[in-house]
Protein backbone atom coordinates (compact mmCIF):
# COMPACT_ATOMS: atom_id res chain seq x y z
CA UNK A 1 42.30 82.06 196.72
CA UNK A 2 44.32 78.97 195.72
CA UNK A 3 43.18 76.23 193.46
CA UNK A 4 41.86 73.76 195.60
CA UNK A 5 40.01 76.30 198.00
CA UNK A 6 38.26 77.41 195.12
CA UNK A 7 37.17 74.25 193.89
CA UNK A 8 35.68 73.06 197.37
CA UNK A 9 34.07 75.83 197.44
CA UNK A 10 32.17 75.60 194.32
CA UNK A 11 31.67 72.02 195.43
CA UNK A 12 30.43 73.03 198.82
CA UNK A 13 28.02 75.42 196.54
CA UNK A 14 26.73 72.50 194.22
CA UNK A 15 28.89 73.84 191.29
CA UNK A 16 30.21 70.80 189.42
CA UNK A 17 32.49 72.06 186.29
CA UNK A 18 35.66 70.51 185.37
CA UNK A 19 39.00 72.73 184.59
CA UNK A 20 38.42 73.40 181.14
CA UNK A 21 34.86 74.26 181.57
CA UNK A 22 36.45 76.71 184.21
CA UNK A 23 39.23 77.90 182.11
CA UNK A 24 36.52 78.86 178.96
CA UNK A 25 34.02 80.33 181.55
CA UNK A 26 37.33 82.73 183.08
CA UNK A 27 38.04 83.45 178.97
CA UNK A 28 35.12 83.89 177.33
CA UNK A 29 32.88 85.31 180.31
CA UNK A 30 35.06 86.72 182.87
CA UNK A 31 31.84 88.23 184.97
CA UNK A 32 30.65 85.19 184.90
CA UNK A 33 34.45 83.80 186.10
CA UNK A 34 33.75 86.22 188.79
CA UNK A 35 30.29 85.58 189.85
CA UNK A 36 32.01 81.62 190.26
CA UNK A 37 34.92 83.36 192.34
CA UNK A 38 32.09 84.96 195.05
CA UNK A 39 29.87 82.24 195.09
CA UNK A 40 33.13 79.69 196.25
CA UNK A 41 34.49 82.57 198.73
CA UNK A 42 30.98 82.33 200.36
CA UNK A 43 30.38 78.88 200.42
């Protein structure tokens, strides 16, 4: 999934974080990352 698919997604799924929020979410919490990743695949 590219970039911007990934983001409308999340904002298609009421997920509002910016790119470093998203960047130390993928870092620090990658199953969390993940959980991000499904919920903007589905939406």
């Amino acid at each position: 999934m590219n970039y911007s698919t990934f983001m409308h997604g999340l904002k298609l799924a009421g997920v509002d974080m910016n790119r470093k929020m998203l960047s130390e979410t993928a870092i620090h919490d990658p199953a969390a990352f993940t959980a991000l990743c499904e919920l903007a695949k589905n939406a």
